[in-house]
Every structure is written in structure tokens, then in C-alpha cells.
PDB file of N, CA and C in Angstrom:
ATOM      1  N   UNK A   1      59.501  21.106 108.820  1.00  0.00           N
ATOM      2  CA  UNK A   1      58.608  19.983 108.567  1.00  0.00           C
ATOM      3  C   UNK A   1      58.965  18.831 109.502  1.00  0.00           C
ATOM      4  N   UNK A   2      58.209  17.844 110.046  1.00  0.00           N
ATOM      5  CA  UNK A   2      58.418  16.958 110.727  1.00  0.00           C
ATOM      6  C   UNK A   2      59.025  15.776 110.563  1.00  0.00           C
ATOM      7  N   UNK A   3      59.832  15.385 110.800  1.00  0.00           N
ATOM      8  CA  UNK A   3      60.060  13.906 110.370  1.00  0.00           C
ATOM      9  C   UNK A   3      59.456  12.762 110.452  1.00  0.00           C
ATOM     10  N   UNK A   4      59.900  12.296 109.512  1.00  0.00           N
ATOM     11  CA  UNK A   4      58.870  10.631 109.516  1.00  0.00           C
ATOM     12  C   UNK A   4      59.673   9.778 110.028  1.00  0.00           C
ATOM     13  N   UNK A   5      58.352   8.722 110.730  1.00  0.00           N
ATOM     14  CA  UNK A   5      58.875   7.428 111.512  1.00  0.00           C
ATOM     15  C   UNK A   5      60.078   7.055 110.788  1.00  0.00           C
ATOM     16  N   UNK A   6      61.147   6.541 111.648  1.00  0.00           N
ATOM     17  CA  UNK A   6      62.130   5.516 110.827  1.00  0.00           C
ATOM     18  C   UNK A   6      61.960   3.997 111.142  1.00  0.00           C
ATOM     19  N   UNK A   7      62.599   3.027 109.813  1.00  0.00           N
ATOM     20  CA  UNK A   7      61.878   1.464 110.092  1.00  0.00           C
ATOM     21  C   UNK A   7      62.594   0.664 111.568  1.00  0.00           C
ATOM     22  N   UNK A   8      63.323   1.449 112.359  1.00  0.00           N
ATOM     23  CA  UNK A   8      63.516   1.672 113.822  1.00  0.00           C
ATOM     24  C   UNK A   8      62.138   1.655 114.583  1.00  0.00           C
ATOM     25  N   UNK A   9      61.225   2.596 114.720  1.00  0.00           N
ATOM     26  CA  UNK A   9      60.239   2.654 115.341  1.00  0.00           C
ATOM     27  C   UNK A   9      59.376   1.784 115.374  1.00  0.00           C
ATOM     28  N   UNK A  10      58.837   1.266 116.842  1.00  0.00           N
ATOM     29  CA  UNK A  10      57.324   0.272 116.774  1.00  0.00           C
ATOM     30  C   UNK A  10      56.338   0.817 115.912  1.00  0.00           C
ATOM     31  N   UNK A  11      55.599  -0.138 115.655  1.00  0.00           N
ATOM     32  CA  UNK A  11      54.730   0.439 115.004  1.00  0.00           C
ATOM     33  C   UNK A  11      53.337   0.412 115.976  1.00  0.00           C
ATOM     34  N   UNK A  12      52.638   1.236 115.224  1.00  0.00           N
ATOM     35  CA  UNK A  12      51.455   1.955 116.358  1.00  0.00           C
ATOM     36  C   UNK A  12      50.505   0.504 116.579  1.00  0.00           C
ATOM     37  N   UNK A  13      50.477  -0.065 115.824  1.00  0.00           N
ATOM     38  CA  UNK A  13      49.708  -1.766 116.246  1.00  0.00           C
ATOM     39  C   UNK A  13      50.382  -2.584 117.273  1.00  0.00           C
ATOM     40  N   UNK A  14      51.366  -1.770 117.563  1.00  0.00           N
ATOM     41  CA  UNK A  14      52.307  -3.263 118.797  1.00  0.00           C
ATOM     42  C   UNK A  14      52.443  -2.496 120.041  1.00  0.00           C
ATOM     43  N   UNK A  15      51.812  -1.225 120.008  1.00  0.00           N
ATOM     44  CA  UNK A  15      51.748  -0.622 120.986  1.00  0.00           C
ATOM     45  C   UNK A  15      50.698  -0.842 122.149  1.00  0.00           C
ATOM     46  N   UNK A  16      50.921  -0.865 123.222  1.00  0.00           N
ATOM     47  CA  UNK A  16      49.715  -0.819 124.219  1.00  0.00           C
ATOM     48  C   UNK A  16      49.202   0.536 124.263  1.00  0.00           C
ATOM     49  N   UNK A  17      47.737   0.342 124.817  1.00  0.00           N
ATOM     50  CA  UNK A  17      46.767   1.342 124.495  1.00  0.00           C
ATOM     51  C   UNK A  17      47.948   2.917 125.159  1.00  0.00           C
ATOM     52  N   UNK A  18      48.068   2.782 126.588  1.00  0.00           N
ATOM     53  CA  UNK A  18      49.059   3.855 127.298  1.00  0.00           C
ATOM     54  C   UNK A  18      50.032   4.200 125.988  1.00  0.00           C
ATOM     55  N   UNK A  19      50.864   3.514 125.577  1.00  0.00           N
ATOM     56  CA  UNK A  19      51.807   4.111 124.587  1.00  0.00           C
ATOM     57  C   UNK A  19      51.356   4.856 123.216  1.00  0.00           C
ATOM     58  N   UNK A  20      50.069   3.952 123.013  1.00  0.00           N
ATOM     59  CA  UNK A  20      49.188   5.058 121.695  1.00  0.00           C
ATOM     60  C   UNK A  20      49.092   6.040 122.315  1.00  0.00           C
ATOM     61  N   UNK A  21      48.613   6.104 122.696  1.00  0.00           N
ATOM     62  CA  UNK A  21      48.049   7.926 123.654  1.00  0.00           C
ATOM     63  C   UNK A  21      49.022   8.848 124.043  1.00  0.00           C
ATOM     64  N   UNK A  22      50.112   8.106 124.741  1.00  0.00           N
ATOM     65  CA  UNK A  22      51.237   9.207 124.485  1.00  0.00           C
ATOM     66  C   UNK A  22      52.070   9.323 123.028  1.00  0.00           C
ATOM     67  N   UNK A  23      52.147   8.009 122.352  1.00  0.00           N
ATOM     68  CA  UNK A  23      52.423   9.128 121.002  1.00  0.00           C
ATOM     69  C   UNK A  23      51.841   9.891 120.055  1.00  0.00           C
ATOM     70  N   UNK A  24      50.464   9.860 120.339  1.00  0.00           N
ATOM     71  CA  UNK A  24      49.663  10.730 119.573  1.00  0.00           C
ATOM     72  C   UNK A  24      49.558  12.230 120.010  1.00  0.00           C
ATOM     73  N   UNK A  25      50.238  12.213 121.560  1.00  0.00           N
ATOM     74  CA  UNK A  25      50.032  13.736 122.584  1.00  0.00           C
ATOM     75  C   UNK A  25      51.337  14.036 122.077  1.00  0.00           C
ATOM     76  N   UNK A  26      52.301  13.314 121.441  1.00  0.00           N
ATOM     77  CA  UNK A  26      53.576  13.792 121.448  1.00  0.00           C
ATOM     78  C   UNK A  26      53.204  14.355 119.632  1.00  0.00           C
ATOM     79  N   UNK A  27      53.011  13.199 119.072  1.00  0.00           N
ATOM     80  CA  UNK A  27      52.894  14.324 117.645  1.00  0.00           C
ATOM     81  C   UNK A  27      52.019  15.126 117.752  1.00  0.00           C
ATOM     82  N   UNK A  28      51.128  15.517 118.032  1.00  0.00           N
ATOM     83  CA  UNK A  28      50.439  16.412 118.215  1.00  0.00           C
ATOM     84  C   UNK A  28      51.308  17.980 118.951  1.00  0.00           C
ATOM     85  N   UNK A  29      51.967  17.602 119.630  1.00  0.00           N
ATOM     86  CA  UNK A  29      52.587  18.409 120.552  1.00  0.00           C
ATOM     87  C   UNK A  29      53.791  18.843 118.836  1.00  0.00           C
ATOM     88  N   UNK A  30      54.352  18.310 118.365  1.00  0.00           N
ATOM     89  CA  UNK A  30      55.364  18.057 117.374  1.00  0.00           C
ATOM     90  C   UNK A  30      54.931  18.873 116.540  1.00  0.00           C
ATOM     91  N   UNK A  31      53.623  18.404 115.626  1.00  0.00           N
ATOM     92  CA  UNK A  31      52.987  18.998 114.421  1.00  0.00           C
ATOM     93  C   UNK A  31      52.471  20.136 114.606  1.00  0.00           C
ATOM     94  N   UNK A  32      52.273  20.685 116.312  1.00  0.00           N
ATOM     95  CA  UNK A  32      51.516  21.878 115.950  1.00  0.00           C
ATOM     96  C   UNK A  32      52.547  23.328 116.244  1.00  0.00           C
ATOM     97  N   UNK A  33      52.628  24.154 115.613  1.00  0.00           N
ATOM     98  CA  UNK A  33      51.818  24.398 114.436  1.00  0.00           C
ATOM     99  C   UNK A  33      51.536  23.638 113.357  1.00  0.00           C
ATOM    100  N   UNK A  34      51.033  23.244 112.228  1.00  0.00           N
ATOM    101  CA  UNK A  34      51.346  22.105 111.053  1.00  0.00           C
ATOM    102  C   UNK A  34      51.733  22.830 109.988  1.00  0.00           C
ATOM    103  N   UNK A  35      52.949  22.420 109.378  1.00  0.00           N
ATOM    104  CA  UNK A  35      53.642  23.751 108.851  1.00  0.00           C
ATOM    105  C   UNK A  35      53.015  23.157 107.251  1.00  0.00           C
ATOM    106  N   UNK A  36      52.259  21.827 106.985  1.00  0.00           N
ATOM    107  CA  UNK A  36      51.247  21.007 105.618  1.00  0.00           C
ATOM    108  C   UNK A  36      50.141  20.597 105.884  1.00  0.00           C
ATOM    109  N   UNK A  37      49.716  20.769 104.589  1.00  0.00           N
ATOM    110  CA  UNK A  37      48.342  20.475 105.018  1.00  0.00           C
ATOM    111  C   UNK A  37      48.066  18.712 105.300  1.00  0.00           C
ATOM    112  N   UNK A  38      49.327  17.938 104.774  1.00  0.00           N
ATOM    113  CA  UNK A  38      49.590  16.634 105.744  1.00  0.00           C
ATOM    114  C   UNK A  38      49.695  16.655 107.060  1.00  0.00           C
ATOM    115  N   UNK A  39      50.736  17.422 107.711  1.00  0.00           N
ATOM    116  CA  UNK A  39      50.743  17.680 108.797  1.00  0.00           C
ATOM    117  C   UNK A  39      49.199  18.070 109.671  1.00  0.00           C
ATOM    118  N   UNK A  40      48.311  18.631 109.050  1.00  0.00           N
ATOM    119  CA  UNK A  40      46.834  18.927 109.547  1.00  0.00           C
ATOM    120  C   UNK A  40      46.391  18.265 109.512  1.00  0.00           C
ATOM    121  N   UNK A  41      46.296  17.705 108.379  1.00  0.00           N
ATOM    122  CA  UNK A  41      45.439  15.979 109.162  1.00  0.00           C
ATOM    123  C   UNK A  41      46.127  15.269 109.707  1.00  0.00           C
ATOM    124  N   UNK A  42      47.055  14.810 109.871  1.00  0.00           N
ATOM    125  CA  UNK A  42      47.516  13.790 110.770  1.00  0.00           C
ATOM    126  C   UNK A  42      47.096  14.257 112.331  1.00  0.00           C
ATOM    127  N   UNK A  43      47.383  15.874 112.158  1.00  0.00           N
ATOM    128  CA  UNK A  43      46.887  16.138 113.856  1.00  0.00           C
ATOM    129  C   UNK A  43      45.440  16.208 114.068  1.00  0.00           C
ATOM    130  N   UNK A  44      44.543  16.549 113.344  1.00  0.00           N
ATOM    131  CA  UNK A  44      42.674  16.013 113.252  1.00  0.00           C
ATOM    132  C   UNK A  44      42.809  14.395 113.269  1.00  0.00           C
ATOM    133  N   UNK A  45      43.327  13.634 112.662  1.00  0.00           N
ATOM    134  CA  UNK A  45      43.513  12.519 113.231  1.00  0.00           C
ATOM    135  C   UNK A  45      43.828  11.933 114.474  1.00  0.00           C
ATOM    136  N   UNK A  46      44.949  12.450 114.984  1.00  0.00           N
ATOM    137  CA  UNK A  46      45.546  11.721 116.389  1.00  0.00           C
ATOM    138  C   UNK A  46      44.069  12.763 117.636  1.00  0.00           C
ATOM    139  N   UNK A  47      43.827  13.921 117.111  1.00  0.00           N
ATOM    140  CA  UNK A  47      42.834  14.353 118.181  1.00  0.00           C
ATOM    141  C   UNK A  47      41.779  13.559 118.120  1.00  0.00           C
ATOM    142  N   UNK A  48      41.007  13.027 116.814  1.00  0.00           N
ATOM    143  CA  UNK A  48      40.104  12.025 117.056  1.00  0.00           C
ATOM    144  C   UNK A  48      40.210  11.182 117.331  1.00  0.00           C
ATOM    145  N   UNK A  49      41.639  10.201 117.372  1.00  0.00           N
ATOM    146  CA  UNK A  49      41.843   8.954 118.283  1.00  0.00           C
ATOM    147  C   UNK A  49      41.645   9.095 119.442  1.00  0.00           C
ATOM    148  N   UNK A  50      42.210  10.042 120.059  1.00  0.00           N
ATOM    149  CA  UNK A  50      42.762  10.627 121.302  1.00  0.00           C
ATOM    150  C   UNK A  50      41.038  10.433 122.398  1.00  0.00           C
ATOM    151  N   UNK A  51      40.144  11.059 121.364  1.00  0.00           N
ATOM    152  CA  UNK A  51      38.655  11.340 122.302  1.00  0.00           C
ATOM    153  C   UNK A  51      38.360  10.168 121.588  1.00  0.00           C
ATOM    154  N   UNK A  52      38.534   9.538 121.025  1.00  0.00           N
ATOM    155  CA  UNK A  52      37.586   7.892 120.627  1.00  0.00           C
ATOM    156  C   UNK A  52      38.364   7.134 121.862  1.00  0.00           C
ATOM    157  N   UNK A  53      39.268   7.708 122.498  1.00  0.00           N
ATOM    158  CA  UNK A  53      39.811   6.533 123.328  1.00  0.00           C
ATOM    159  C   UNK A  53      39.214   7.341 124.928  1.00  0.00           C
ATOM    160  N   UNK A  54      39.324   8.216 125.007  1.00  0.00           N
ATOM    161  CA  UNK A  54      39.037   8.687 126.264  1.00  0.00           C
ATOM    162  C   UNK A  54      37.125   8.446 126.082  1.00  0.00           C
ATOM    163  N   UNK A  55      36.860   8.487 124.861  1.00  0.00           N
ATOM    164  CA  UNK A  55      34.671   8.092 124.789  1.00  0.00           C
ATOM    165  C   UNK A  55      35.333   6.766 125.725  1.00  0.00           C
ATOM    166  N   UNK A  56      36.064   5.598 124.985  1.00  0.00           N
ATOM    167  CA  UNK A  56      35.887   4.424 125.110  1.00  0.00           C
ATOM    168  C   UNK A  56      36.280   4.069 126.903  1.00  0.00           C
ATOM    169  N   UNK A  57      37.245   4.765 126.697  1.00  0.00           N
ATOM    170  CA  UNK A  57      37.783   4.578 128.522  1.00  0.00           C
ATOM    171  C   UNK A  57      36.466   4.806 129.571  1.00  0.00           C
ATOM    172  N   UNK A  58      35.630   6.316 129.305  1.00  0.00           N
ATOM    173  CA  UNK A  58      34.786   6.610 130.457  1.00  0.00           C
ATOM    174  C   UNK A  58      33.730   5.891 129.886  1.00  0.00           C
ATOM    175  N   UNK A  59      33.458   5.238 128.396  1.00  0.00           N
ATOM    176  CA  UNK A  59      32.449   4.095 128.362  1.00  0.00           C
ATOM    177  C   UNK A  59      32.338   3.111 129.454  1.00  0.00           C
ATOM    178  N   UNK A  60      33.078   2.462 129.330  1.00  0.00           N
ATOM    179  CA  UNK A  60      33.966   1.367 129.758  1.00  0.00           C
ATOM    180  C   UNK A  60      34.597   1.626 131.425  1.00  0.00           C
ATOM    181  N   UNK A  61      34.248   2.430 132.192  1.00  0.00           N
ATOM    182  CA  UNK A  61      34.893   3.113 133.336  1.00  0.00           C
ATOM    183  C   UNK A  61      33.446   3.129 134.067  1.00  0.00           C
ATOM    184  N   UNK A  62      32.463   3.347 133.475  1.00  0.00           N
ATOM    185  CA  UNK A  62      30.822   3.511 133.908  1.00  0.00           C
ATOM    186  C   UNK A  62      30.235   2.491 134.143  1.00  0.00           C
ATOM    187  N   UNK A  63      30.591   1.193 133.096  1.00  0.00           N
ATOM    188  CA  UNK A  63      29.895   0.072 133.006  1.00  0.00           C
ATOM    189  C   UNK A  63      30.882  -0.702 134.260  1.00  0.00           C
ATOM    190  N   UNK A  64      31.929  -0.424 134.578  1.00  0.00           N
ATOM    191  CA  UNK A  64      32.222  -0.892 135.983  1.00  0.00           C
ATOM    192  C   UNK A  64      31.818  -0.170 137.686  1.00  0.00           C
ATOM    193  N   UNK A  65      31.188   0.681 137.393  1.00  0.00           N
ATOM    194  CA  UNK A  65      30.378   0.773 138.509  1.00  0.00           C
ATOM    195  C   UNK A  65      29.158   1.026 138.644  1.00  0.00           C
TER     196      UNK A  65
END
């Protein structure tokens, strides 16, 4: 089973966008297989951040040229 954050770790709000994205590729990378069905959503979660941020990037990547 995976371990949980310790009160050591930033938290995902003080992160810049680059550092969300790699820790969501890293748990993801972590959780899978997901040995709970917690573990399964958290990784359907970080994959839907993951493409809400890459929608938002090539949103946002278009409207500059």
C-alpha cells in the first residue's frame, strides 16, 4: 500500500503548476498498480488533473498565436 504524505511535505496548493504535474506523474507512477480501491481513485484523479492541465496549457498555447 502506498504511503501517505507526511506533515513534512508541501502541500499541493504551494506548488507551482511544473511541480503539480510532476507529482501527480510520480503518484501515478507509485499507485499503479492500485493495490485499493482508494488508491484507484486517487489515480482517476491525478489523470484528470493531468489532461485538465495539458486542455488548459494547449488552450492557452493557441490563444498566443
Amino acid at each position: 500500500m502506498h504511503k501517505h504524505q507526511n506533515d513534512n511535505d508541501v502541500a499541493i496548493d504551494e506548488m507551482n503548476l511544473d511541480a503539480r504535474i510532476d507529482h501527480y506523474r510520480r503518484e501515478i507512477a507509485d499507485l499503479t498498480p492500485p493495490a485499493t480501491f482508494r488508491e484507484e481513485v486517487l489515480v482517476n484523479v491525478y489523470r484528470c488533473l493531468l489532461q485538465r492541465y495539458d486542455k488548459e496549457h494547449h488552450t492557452s498555447h493557441q490563444a498566443l498565436t
